[in-house]
Protein backbone atom coordinates (compact mmCIF):
# COMPACT_ATOMS: atom_id res chain seq x y z
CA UNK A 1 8.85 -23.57 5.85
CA UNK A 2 6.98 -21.53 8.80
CA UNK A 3 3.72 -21.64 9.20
CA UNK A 4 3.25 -20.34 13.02
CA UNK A 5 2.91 -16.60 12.93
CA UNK A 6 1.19 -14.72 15.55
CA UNK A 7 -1.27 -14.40 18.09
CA UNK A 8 -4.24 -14.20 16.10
CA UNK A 9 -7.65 -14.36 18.12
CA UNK A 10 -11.11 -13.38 17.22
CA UNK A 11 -14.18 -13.07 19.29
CA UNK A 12 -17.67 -12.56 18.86
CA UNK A 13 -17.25 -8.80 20.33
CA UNK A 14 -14.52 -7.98 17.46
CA UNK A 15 -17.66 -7.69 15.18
CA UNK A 16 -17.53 -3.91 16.51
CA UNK A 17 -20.85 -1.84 15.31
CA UNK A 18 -23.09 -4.57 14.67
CA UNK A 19 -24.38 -5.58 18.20
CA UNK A 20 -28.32 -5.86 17.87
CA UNK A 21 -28.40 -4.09 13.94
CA UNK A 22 -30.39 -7.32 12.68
CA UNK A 23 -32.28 -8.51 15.57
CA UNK A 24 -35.86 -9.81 14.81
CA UNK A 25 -34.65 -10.24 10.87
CA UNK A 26 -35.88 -12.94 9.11
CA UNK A 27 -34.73 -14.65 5.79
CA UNK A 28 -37.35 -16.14 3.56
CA UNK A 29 -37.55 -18.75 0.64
CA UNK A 30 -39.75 -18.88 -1.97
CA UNK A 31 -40.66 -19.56 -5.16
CA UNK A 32 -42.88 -17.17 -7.23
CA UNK A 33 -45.23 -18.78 -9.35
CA UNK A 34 -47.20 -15.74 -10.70
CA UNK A 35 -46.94 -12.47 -12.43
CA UNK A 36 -48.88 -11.30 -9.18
CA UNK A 37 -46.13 -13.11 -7.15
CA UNK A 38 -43.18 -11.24 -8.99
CA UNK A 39 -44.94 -7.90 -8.56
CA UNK A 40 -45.42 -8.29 -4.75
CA UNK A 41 -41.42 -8.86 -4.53
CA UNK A 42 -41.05 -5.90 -7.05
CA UNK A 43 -42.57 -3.44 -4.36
CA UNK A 44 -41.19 -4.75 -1.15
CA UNK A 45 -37.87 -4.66 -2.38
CA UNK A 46 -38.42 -1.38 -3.70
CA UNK A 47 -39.36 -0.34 -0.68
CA UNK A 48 -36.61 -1.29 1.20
CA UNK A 49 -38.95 -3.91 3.09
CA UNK A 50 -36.86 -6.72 1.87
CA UNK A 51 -32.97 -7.74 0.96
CA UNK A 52 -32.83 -9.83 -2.21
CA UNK A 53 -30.31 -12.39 -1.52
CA UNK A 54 -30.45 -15.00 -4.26
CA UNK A 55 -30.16 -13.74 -7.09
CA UNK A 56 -28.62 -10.91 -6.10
CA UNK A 57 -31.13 -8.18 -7.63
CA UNK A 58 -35.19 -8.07 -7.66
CA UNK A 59 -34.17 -7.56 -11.50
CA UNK A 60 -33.27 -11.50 -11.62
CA UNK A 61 -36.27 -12.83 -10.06
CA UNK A 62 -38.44 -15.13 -12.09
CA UNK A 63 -41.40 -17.31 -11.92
CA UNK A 64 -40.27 -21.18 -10.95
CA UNK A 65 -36.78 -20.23 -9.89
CA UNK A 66 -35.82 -19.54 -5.69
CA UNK A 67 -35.68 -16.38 -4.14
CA UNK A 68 -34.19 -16.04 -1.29
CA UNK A 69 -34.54 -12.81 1.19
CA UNK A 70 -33.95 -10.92 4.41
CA UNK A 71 -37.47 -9.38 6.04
CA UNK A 72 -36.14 -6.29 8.31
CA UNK A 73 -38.05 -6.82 11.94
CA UNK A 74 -40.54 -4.27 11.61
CA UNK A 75 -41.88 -5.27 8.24
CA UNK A 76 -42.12 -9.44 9.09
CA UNK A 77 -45.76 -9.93 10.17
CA UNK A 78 -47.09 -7.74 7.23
CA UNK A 79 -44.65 -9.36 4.61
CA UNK A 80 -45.63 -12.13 5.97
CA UNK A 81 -49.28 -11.48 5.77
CA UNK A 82 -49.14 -10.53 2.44
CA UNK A 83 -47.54 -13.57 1.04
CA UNK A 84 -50.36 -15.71 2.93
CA UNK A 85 -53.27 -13.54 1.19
CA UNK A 86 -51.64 -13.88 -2.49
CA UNK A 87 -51.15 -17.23 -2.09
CA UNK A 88 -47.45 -17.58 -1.81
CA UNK A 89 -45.86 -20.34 0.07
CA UNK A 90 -42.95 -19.39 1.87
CA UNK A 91 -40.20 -21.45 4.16
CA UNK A 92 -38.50 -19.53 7.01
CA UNK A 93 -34.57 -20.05 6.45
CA UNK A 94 -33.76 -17.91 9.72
CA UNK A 95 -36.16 -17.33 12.53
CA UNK A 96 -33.45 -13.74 14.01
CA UNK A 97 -30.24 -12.77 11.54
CA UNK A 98 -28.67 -11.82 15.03
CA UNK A 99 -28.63 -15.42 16.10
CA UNK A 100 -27.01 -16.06 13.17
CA UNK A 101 -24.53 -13.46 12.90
CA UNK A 102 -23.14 -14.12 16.70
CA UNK A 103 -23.35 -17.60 15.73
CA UNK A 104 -20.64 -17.55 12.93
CA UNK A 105 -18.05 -17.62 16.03
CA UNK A 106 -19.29 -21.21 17.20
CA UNK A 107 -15.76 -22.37 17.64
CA UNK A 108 -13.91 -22.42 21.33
CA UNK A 109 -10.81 -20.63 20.96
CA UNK A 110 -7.62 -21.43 23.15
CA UNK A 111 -4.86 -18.66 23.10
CA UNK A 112 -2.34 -19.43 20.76
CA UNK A 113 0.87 -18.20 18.93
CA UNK A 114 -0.60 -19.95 15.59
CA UNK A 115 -2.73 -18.46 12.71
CA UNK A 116 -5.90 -19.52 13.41
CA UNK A 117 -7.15 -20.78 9.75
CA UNK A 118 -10.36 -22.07 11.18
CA UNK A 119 -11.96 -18.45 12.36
CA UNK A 120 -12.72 -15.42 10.47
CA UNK A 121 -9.87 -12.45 10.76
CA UNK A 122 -10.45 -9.08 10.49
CA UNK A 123 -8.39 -6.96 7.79
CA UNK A 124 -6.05 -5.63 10.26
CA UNK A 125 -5.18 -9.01 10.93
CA UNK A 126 -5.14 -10.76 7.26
CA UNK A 127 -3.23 -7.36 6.29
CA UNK A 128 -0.33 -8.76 9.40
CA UNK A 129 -0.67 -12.12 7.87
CA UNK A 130 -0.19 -11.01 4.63
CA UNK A 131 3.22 -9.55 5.76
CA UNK A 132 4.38 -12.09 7.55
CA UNK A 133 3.68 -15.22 5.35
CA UNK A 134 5.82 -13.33 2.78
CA UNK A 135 8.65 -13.07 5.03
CA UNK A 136 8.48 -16.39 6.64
CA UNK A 137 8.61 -17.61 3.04
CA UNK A 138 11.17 -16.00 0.71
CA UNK A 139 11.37 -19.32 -1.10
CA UNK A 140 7.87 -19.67 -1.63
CA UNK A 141 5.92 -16.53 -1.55
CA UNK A 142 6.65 -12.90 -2.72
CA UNK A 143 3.94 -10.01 -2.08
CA UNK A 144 2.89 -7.54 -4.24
CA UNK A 145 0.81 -4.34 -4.05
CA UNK A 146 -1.01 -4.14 -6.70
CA UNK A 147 -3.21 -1.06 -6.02
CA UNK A 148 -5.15 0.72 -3.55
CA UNK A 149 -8.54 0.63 -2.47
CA UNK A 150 -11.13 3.91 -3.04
CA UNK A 151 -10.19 4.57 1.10
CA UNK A 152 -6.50 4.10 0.62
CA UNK A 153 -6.32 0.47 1.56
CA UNK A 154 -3.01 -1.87 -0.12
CA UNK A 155 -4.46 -3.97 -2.27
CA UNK A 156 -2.05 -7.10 -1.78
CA UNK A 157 -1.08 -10.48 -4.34
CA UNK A 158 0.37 -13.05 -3.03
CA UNK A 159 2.81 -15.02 -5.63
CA UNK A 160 2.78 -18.51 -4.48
CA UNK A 161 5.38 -21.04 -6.08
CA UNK A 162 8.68 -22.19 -6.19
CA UNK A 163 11.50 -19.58 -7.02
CA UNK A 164 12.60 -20.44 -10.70
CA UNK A 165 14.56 -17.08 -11.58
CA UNK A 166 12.31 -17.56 -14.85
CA UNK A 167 8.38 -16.52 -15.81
CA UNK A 168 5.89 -19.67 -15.13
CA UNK A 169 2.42 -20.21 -16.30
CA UNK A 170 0.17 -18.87 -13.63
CA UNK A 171 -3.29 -19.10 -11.98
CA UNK A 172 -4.94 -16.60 -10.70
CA UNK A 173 -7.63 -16.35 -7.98
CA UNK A 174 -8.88 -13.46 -5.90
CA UNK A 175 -11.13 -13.85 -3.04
CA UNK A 176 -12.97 -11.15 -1.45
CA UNK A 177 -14.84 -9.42 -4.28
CA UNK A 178 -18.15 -8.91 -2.51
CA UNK A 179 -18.26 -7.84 0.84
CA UNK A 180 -20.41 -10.24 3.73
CA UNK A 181 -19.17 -13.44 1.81
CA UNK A 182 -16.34 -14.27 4.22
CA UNK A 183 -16.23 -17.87 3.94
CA UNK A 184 -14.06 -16.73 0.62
CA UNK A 185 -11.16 -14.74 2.20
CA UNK A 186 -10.51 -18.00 4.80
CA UNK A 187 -10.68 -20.53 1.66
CA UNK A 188 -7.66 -17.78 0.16
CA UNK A 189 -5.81 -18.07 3.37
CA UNK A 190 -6.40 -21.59 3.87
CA UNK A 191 -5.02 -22.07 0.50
CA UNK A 192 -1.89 -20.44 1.24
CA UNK A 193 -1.48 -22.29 4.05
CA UNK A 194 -1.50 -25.50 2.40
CA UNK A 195 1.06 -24.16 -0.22
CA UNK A 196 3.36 -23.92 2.39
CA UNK A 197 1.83 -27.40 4.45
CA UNK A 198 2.95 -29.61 1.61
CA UNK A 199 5.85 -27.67 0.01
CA UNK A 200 8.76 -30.47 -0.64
CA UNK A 201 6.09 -33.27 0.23
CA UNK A 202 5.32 -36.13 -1.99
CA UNK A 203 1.50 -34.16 -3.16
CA UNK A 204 0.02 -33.01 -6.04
CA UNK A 205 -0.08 -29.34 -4.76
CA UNK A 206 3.79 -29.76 -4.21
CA UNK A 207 4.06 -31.13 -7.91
CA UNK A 208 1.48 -27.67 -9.00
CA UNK A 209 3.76 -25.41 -6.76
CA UNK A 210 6.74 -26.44 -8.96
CA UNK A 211 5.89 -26.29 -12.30
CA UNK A 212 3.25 -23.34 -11.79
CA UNK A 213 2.77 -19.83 -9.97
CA UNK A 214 -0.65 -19.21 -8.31
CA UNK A 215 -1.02 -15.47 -7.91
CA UNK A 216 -3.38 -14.90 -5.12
CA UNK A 217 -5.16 -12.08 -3.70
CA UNK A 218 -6.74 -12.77 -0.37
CA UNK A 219 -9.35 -10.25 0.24
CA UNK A 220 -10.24 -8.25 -3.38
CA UNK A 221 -12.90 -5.63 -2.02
CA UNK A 222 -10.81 -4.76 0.84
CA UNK A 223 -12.60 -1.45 2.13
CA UNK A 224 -16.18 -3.30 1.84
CA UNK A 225 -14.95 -6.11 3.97
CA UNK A 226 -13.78 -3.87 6.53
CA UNK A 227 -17.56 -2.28 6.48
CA UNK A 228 -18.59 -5.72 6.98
CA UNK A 229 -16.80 -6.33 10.26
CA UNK A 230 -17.26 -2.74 11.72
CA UNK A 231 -20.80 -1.35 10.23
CA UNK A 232 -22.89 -3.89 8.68
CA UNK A 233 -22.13 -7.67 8.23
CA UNK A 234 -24.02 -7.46 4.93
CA UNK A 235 -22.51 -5.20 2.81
CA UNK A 236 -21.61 -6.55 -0.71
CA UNK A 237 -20.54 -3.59 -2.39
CA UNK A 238 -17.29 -1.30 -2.20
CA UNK A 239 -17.25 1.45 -0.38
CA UNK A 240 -16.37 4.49 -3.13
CA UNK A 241 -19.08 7.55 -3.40
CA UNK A 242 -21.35 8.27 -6.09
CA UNK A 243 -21.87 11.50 -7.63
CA UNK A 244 -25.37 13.32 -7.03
CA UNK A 245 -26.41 10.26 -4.81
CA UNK A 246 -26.69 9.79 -0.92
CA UNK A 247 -25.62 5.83 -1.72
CA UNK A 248 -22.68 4.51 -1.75
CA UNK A 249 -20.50 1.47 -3.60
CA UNK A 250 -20.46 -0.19 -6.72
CA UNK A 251 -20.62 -3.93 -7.04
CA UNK A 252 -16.94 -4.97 -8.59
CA UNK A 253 -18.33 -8.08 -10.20
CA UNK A 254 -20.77 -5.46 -12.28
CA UNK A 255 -17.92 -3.29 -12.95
CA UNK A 256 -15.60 -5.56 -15.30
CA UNK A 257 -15.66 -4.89 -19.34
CA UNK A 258 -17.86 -7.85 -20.38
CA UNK A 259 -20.85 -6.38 -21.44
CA UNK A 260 -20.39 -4.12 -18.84
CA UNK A 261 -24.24 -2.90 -17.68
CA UNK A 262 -26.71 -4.83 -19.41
CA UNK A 263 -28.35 -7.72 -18.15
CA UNK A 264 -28.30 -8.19 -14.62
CA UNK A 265 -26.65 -5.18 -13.35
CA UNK A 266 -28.31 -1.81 -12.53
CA UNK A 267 -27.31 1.72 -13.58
CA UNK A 268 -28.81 3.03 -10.09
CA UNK A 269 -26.33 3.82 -7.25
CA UNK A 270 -28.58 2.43 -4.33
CA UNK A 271 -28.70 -1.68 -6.28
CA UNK A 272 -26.41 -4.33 -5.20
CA UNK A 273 -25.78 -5.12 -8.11
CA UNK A 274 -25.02 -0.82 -9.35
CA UNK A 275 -22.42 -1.59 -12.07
CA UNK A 276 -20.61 2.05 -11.08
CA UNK A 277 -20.29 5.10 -13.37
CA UNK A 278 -17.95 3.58 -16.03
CA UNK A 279 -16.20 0.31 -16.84
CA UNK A 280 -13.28 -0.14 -14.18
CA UNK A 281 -14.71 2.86 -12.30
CA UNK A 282 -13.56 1.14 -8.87
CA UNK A 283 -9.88 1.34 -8.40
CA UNK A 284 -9.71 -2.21 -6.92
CA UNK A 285 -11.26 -3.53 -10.23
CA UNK A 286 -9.11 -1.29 -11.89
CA UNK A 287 -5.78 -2.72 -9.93
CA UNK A 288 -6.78 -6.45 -10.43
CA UNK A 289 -7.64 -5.54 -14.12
CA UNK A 290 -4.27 -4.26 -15.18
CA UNK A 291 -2.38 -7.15 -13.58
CA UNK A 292 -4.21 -9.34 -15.30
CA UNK A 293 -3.99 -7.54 -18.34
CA UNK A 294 0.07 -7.01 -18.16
CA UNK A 295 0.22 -10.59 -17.57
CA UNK A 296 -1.83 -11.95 -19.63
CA UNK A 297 1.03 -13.91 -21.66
CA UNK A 298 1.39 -16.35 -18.52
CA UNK A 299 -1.95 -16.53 -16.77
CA UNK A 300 -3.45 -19.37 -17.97
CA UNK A 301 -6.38 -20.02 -15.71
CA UNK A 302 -8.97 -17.11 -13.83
CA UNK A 303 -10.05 -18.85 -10.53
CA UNK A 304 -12.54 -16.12 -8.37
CA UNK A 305 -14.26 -17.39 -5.03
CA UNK A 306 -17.74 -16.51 -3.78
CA UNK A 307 -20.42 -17.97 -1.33
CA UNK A 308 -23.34 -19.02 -1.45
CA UNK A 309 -25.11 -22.03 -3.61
CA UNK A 310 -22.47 -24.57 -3.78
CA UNK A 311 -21.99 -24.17 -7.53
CA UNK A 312 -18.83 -24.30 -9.93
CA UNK A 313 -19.76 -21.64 -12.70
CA UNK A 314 -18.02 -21.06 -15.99
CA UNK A 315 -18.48 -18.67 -19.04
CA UNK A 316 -20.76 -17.15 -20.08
CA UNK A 317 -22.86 -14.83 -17.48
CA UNK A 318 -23.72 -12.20 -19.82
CA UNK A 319 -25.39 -14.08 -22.80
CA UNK A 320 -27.17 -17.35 -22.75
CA UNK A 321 -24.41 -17.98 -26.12
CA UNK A 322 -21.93 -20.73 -25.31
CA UNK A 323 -18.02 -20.72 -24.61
CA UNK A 324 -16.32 -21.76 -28.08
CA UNK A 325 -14.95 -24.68 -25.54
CA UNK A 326 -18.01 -24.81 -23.17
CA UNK A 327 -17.60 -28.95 -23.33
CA UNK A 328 -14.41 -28.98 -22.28
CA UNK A 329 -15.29 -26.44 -19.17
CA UNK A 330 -18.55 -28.60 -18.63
CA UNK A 331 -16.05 -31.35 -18.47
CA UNK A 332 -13.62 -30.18 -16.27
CA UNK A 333 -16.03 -28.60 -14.08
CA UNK A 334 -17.99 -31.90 -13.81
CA UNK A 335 -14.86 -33.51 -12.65
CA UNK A 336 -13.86 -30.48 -10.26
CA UNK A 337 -17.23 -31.02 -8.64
CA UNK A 338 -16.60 -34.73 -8.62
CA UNK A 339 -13.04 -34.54 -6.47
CA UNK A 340 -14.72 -32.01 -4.23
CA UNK A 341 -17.83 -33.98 -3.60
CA UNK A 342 -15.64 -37.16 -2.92
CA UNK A 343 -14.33 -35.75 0.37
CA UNK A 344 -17.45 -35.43 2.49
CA UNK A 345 -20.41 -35.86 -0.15
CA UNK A 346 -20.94 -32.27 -0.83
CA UNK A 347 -23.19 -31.43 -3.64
CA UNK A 348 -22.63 -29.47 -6.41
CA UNK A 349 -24.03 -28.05 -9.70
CA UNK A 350 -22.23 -26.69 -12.38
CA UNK A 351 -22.58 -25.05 -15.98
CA UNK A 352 -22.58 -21.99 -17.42
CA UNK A 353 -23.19 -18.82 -15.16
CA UNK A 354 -26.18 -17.89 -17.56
CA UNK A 355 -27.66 -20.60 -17.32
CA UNK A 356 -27.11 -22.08 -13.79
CA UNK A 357 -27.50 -19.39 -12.08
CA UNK A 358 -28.88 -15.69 -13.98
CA UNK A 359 -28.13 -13.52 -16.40
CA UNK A 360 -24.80 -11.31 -15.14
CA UNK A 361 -23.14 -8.83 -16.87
CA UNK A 362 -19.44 -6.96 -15.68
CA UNK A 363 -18.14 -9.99 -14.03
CA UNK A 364 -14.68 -10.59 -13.66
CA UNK A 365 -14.83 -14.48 -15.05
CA UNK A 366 -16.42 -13.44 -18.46
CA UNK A 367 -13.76 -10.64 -18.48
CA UNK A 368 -11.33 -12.85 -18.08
CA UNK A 369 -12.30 -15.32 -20.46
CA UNK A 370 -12.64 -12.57 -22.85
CA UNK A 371 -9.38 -11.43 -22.49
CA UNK A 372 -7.85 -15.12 -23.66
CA UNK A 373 -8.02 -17.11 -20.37
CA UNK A 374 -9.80 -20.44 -21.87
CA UNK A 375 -9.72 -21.72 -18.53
CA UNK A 376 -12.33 -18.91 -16.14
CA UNK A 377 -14.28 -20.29 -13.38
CA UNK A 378 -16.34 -18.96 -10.46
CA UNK A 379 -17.03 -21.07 -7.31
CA UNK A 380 -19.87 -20.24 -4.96
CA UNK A 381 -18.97 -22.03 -1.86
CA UNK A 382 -21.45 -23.84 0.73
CA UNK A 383 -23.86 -23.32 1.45
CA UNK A 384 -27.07 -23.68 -0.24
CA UNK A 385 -29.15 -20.84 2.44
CA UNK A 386 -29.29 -22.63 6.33
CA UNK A 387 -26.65 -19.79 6.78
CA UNK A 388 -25.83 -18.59 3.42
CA UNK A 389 -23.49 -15.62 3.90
CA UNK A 390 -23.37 -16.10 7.57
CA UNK A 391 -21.16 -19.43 7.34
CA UNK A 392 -20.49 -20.88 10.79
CA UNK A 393 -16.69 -21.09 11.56
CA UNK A 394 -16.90 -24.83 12.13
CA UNK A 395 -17.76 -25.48 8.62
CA UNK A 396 -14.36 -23.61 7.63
CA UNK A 397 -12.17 -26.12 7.83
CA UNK A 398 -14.32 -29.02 5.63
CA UNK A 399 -15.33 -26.37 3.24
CA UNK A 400 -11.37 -25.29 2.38
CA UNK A 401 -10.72 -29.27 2.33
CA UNK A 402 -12.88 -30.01 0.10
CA UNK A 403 -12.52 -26.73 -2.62
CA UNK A 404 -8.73 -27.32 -2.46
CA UNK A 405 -9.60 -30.84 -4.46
CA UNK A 406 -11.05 -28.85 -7.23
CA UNK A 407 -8.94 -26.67 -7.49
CA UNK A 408 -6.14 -29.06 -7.31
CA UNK A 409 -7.77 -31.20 -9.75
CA UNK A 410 -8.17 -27.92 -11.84
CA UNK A 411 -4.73 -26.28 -11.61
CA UNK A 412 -3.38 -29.87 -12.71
CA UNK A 413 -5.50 -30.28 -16.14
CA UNK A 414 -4.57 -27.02 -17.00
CA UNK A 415 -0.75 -27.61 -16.54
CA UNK A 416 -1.30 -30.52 -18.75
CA UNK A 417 -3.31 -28.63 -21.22
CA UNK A 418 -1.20 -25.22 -21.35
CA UNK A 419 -1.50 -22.87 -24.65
């Protein structure tokens, strides 16, 4: 099996568009505490003062749970002013987003004729690696395009598992959805890469890679992360136009049929969290839907990868009402967090999405889970908001090393618990 591809080297400076476009930022934590409190955030956000990070939508925030938030420069001594004169306590996560945006690349980088699976790569690059891997790996990996994206983008899968000449039960797991979360497209890749690593070794992934398919899509949102390297390193959303408004996107984790628009989405065009005109509106969500759906009969798990909180969600987002096997996903998450916690202490949380983290509706696990995959999960990777989106490439290669023991341990209970 190959594994050396290309020259593959990014810089600081490859982050075109962005020099200076968050300089003086600041990201703040807090925790409201009073109806008073909630209003305050209700009209700086709607005033474009402040960037809701976590949750994702000033329609999530509640008293006694964390907010976190980007200030823009020009509004950070009067936000902060204000918060002193109600009476809310605040902690400063991030003194300038700039710092913390040119510090992602905190690596040194030697020229080299290998993939790089410890930096961040462009599209134009993952699109090359795509290609490649494929070829480098007839017995292993097949590609398929799946779709387009809204700006004409190939929306690729990556098959991964030994040639049978027969259907096997799959996994599926698609990284990518939202935008600025980049940590999630390297875990994809890094995954791949340790498909082909261990192929015909004594491992467990070797024994996984044999008896199942994993069906892989390494960047979902493909035109939003593209904005995110060239524009603005913060974009979440995709990148299609809406009708009779100047903003643009939809979120694709509002955009799934699972309650699709009520609680914790937004029908306006300019929110994050904008669930899009109609269900499957986005034609990424609408690719990655009918895959799923015409191969339903052998996906048996739903695996999708986010960042940040360091949490292992399952169903349900949309309702506070329980899986019909919520303690056997409680279980197996528990144990998921467990393997991934025993490589270098990590912690996680885990439960239901509702409940652990807000109130979600349109989101691809719930779909899925819906649609008859008993086994749907959603991992938010580290961290838990020192960098949130804005992961530092050293913390790459121990974040993929410790994931791929969940989802090891997870692709192997379901192979022993297929239906």
């Amino acid at each position: 099996m190959e594994i050396l591809l290309f020259l593959g080297v990014v810089v600081a400076s490859a982050v075109s568009g962005l020099a200076g476009h968050y300089q003086g930022d600041k990201v703040l934590r807090l925790i409201p505490e009073t109806d008073q409190h909630l209003q305050f955030l209700r009209n700086v956000s709607h005033t474009r003062k402040v960037d809701i990070w976590q949750p994702h939508s000033i329609d999530l925030v509640t008293t006694d749970r964390s907010v976190d938030f980007r200030v823009g420069a020009n509004w950070t001594s009067d936000v902060q002013a204000e918060l002193e004169k109600i009476g809310l306590q605040y902690e400063i996560l991030t003194e300038n987003l700039q710092t913390l945006i040119e510090n992602q690349f905190d690596r040194i980088r030697t020229r080299s004729f290998s993939y790089d699976y410890e930096s961040y790569h462009n599209w134009d690059q993952i699109e090359s690696w795509i290609a490649t891997i494929a070829n480098k790996n007839p017995n292993l990996i097949s590609r398929v395009k799946i779709g387009q994206s809204y700006e004409g983008r190939d929306i690729s899968l990556l098959r991964v598992g030994k040639r049978t000449g027969s259907p096997k039960p799959a996994i599926f797991m698609d990284c990518g959805i939202h935008a600025r979360e980049w940590i999630s497209p390297a875990f994809c890749q890094w995954f791949v890469k340790e498909a082909i690593r261990t192929y015909g070794t004594d491992s467990l992934l070797n024994c996984l890679l044999n008896e199942l398919d994993f069906l892989v899509i390494p960047v979902l949102n493909v035109d939003g992360y593209v904005y995110s390297w060239t524009e603005d390193r913060l974009w979440r959303k995709t990148r299609s136009r809406n009708f009779n408004s100047a903003c643009v996107g939809t979120d694709p984790n509002r955009n799934f049929n699972a309650q699709w628009c009520a609680n914790g989405s937004s029908n306006n065009p300019c929110s994050d969290v904008y669930c899009g005109p109609f269900v499957e509106s986005e034609k990424e969500v609408k690719a990655v839907a009918t895959f799923i759906r015409n191969h339903s009969s052998i996906i048996k798990a739903y695996l999708t990868i986010h960042s940040y909180s360091q949490k292992l969600l399952f169903p349900y987002s949309y309702t506070y009402s329980l899986a019909y096997n919520h303690n056997e996903l409680a279980n197996l998450a528990q144990n998921a967090v467990l393997a991934l916690q025993s490589l270098y202490g990590t912690q996680y949380t885990f439960g239901s999405g509702s409940n652990s983290l807000y109130l979600a509706s349109g989101g691809s696990d719930d779909w899925a889970y819906d649609l008859g995959i008993k086994y749907s999960f959603t991992f938010e990777l580290r961290d838990t908001g020192k960098y949130g989106f804005l992961l530092p490439e050293s913390q790459i290669r121990p974040t993929c090393e410790e994931t791929m023991l969940a989802i090891n341990y997870i692709a192997n209970y379901v192979l022993n618990h297929l239906y």
